[in-house]
Protein backbone atom coordinates (compact mmCIF):
# COMPACT_ATOMS: atom_id res chain seq x y z
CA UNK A 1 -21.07 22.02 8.46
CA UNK A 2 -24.47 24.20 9.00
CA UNK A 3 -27.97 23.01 7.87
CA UNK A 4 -31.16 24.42 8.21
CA UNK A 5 -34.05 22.93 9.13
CA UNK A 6 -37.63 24.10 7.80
CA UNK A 7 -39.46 23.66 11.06
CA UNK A 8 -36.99 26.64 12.60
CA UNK A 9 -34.31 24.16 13.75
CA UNK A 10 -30.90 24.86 12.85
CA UNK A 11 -27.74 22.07 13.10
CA UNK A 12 -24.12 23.43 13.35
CA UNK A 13 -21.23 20.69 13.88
CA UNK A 14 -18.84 21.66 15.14
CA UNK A 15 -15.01 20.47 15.30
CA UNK A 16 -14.02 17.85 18.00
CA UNK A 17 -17.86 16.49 17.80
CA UNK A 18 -19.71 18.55 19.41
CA UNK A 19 -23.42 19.27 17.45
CA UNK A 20 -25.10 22.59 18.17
CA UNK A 21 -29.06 22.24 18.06
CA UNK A 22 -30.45 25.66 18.26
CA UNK A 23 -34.04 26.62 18.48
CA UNK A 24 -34.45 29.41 15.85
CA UNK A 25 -37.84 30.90 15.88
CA UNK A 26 -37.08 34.08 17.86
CA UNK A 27 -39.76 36.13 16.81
CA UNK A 28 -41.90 33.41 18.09
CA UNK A 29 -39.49 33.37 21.30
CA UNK A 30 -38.85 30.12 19.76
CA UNK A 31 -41.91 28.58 20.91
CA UNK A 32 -42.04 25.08 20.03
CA UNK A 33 -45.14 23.31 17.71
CA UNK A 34 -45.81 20.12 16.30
CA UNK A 35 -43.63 20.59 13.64
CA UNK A 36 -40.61 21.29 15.44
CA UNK A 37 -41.34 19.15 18.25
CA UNK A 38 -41.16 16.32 15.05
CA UNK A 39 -38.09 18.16 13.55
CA UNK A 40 -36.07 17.79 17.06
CA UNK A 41 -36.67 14.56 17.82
CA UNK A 42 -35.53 13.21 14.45
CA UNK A 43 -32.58 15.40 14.89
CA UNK A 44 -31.88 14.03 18.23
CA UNK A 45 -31.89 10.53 17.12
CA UNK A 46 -29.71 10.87 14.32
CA UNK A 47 -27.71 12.31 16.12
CA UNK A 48 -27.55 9.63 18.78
CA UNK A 49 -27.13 7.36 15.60
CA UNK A 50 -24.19 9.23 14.56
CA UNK A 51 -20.32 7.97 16.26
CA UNK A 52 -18.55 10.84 15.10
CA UNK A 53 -20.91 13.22 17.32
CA UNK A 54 -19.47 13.40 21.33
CA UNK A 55 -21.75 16.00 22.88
CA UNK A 56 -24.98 17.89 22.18
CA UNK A 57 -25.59 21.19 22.72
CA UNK A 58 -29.19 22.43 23.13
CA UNK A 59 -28.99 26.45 21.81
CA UNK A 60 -31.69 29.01 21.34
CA UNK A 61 -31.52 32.06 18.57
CA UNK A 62 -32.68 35.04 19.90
CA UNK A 63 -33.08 37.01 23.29
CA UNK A 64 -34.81 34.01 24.87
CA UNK A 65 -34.73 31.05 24.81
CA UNK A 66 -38.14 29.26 24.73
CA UNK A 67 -41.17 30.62 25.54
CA UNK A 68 -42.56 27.14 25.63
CA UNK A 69 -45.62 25.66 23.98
CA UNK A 70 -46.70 27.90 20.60
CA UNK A 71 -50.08 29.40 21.99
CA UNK A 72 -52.16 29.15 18.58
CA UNK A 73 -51.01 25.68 17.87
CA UNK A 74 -52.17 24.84 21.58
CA UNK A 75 -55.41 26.58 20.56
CA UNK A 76 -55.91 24.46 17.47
CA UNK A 77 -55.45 21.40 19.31
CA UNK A 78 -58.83 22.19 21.79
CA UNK A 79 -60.54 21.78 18.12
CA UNK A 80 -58.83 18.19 17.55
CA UNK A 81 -60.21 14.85 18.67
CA UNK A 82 -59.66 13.48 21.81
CA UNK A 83 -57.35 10.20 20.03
CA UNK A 84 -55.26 13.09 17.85
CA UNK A 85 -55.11 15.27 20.99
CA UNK A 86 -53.02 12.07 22.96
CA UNK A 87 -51.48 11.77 20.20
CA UNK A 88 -50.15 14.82 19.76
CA UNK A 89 -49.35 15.16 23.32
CA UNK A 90 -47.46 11.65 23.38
CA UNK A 91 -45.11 13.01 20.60
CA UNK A 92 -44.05 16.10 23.42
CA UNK A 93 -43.76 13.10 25.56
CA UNK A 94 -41.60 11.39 23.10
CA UNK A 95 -39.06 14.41 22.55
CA UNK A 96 -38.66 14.54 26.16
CA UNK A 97 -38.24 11.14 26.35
CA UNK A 98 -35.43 11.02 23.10
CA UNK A 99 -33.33 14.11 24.94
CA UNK A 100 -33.93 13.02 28.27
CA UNK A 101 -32.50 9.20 27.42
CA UNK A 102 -29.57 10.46 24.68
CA UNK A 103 -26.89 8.24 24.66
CA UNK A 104 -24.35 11.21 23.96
CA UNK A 105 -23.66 13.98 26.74
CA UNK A 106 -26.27 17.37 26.61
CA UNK A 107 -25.97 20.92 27.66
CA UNK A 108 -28.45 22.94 28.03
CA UNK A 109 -27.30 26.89 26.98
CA UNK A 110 -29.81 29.14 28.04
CA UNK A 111 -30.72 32.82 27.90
CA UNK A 112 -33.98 34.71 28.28
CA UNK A 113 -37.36 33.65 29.31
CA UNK A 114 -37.49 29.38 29.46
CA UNK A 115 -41.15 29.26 29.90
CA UNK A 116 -43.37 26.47 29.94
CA UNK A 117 -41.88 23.30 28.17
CA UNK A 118 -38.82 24.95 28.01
CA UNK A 119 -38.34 24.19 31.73
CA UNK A 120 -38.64 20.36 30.51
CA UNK A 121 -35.97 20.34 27.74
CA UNK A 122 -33.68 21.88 30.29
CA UNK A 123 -34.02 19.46 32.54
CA UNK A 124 -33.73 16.64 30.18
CA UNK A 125 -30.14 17.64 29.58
CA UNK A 126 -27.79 16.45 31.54
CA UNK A 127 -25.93 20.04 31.93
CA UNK A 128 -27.55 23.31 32.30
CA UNK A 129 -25.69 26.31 31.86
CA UNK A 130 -27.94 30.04 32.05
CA UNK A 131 -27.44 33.26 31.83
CA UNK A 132 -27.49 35.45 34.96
CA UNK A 133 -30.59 37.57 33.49
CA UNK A 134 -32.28 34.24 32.69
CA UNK A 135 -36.25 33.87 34.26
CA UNK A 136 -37.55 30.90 34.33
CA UNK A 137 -41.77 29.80 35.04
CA UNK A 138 -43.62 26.65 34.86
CA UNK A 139 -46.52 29.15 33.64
CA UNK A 140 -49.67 26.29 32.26
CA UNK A 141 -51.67 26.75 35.49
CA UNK A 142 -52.51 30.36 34.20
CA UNK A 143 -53.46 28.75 30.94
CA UNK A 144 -56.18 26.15 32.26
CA UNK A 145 -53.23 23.66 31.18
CA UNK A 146 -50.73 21.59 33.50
CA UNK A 147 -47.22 21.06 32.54
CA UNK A 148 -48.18 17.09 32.13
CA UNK A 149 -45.60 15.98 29.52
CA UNK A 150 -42.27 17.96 31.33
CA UNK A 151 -43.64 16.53 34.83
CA UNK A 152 -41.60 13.82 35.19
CA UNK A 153 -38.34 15.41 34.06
CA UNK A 154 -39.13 18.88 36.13
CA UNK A 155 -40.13 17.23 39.23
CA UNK A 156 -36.63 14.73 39.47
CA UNK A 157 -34.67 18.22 38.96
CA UNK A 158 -35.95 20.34 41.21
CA UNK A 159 -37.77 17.82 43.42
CA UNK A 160 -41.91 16.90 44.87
CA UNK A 161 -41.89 19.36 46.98
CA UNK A 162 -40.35 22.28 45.35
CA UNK A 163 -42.44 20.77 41.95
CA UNK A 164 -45.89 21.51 44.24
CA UNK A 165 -44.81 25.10 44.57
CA UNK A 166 -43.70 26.22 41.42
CA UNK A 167 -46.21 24.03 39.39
CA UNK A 168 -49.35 25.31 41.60
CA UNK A 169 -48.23 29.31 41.64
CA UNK A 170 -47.00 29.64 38.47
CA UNK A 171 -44.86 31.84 39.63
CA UNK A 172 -41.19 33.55 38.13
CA UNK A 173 -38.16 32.34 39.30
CA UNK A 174 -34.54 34.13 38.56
CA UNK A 175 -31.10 32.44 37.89
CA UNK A 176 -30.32 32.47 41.01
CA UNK A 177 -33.31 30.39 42.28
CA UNK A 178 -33.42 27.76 38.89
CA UNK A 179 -29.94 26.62 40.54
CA UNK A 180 -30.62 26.36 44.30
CA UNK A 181 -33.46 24.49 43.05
CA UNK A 182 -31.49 22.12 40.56
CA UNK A 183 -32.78 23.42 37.28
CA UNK A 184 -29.40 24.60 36.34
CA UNK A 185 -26.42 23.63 37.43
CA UNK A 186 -24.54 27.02 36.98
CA UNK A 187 -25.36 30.71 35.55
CA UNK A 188 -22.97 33.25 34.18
CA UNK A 189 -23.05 36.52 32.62
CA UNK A 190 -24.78 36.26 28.65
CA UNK A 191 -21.59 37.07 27.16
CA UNK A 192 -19.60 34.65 29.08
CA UNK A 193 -22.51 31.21 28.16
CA UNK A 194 -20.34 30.49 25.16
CA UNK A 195 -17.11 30.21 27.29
CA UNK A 196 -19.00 28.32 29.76
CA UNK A 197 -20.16 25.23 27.39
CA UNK A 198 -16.85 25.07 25.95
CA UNK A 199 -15.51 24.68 29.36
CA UNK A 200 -17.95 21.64 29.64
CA UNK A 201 -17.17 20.52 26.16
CA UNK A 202 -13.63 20.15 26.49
CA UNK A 203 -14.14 18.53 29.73
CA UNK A 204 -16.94 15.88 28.28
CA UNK A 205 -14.33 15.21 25.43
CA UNK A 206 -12.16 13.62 28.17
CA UNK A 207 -14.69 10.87 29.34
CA UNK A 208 -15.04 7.82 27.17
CA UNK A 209 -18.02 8.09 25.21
CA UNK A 210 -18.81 4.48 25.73
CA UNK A 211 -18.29 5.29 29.68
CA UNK A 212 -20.49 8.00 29.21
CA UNK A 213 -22.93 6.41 27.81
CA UNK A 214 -23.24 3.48 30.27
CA UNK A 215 -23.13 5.79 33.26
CA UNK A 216 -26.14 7.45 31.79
CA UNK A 217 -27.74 4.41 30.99
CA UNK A 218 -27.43 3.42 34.63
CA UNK A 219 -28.63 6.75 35.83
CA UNK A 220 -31.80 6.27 33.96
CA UNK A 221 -32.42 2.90 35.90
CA UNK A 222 -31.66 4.63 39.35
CA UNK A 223 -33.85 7.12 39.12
CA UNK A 224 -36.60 8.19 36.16
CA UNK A 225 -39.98 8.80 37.60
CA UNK A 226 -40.67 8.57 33.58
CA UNK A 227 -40.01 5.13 33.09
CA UNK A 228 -42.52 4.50 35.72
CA UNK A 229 -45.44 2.02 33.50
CA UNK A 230 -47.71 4.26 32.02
CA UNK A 231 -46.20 7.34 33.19
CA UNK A 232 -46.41 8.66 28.84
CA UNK A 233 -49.97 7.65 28.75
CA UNK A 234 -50.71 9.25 31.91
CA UNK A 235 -49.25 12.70 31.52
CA UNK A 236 -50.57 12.69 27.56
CA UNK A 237 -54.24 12.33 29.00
CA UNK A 238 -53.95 14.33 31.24
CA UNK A 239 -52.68 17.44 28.89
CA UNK A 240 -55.09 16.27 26.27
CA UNK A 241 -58.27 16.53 28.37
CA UNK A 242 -56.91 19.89 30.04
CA UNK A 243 -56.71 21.35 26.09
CA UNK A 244 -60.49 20.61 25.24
CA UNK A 245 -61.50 21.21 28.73
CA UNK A 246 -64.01 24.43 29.05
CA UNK A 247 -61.61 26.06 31.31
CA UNK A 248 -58.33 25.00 29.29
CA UNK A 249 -59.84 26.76 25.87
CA UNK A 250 -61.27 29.48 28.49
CA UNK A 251 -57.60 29.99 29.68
CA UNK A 252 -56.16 30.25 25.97
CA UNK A 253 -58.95 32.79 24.83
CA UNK A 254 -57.98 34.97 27.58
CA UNK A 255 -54.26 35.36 27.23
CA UNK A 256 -55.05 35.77 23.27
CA UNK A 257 -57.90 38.56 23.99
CA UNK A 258 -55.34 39.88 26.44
CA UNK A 259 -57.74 39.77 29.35
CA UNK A 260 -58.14 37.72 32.60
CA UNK A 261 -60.15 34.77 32.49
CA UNK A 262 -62.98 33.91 34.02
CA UNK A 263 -61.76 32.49 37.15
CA UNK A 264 -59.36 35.73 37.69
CA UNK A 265 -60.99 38.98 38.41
CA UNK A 266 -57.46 40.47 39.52
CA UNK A 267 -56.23 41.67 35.65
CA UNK A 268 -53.10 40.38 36.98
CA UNK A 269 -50.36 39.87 34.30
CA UNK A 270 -50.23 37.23 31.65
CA UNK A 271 -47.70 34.61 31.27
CA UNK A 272 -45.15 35.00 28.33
């Protein structure tokens, strides 16, 4: 069964179980707003609702696979108030949160640019598969933003100290990289992704799925720097101030007028 979803969602369920959630806004490089950011995180927790589903599979349409954050709905929310701008932000929190704490098993299947928030759905799944030619950037620095709301899940993957690097530069990382790091846990060739998460499919079908749910249940109480007390609240101020800020609008009005801003005099290039 395939259903479409008018926030550019699509659901495909396939046999033995397995649900394929693809992002499907490609000629937005599948950049995620509030409307899809609602859309997903209803669809994740019916889907979590739902016994007869054994693994998720988080897809993108398209050449890449998120770009991250829409740009002009980031814009619009500088104009917002400062109680519907943490509110907004705690509903990025939230998805996180719903993919990151799934009861079912998640792959990640990913191609292209993962930009941005992209980087934090990723890492909320608990397998991620990419292609060879895949680039990845935690890009919000260049933006006047910080990547507040995917902090928690980025920084567990890939660790503190690797998190200070890529966080502070910006900079673009390959396949190769995103797995030493622990972004991914494997890449392949495009053509061979598909082969790849049935590989993992067939092999998640073989667990228990009450089993699987426990053990992730107890890997959430090892270790989630999110469930730290106040951790939502913290990272949703924190993104919310950085959108109204001077520099934060500054940093949006520049990549839109396709120009530096003000604190770069280098015309160096633009994040995706």
């Amino acid at each position: 069964m395939s259903t479409e979803t008018p926030t550019g969602l699509s659901l495909n369920l396939a046999p033995g179980g397995i649900a394929w959630v693809t992002l499907n806004r490609p000629e937005k490089r599948n950049a995620f707003d509030a409307g899809i950011i609602a859309g997903l995180t209803r669809m994740l927790t019916r889907l979590d609702q739902d016994d007869s589903v054994r693994v998720v599979v988080l897809a993108a349409a398209g050449k890449h696979f998120s770009a991250g954050a829409d740009l002009h709905w980031m814009k619009d929310t500088a104009a917002m108030s400062k109680a519907d701008n943490e509110a907004d932000a705690l509903a990025l929190a939230g998805l996180m949160a719903t993919l990151d704490q799934l009861s079912k098993p998640t792959i990640a299947r990913v191609q292209g640019a993962a930009f941005g928030g992209a980087l934090g759905l990723i890492c909320c799944c608990d397998i991620a598969i990419a292609s060879d030619q895949a680039r990845f950037c935690l890009s919000e620095v260049k933006l006047g933003l910080a990547p507040a709301a995917i902090s928690p899940y980025v920084v567990r993957a890939m660790s503190h100290r690797q998190a200070r690097r890529y966080m502070l530069t910006a900079e673009v990382f390959d396949a190769p990289q995103a797995q030493a790091l622990g972004v991914i846990h494997e890449q392949a060739p495009e053509s061979e992704l598909d082969t790849r998460v049935d590989h993992h499919c067939r092999a998640l079908l073989q667990g228990g799925p009450q089993a699987q749910a426990a053990c992730k249940d107890l890997l959430q109480q090892l270790d989630n720097p999110a469930h730290t007390q106040g951790m939502g609240h913290l990272t949703a101020t924190t993104i919310a101030r950085l959108r109204t800020s001077a520099e934060g609008q500054e940093g949006l009005q520049a990549f839109f007028d396709k120009r530096p801003p003000d604190w770069r005099d280098d015309g160096g290039e633009m994040p995706v």
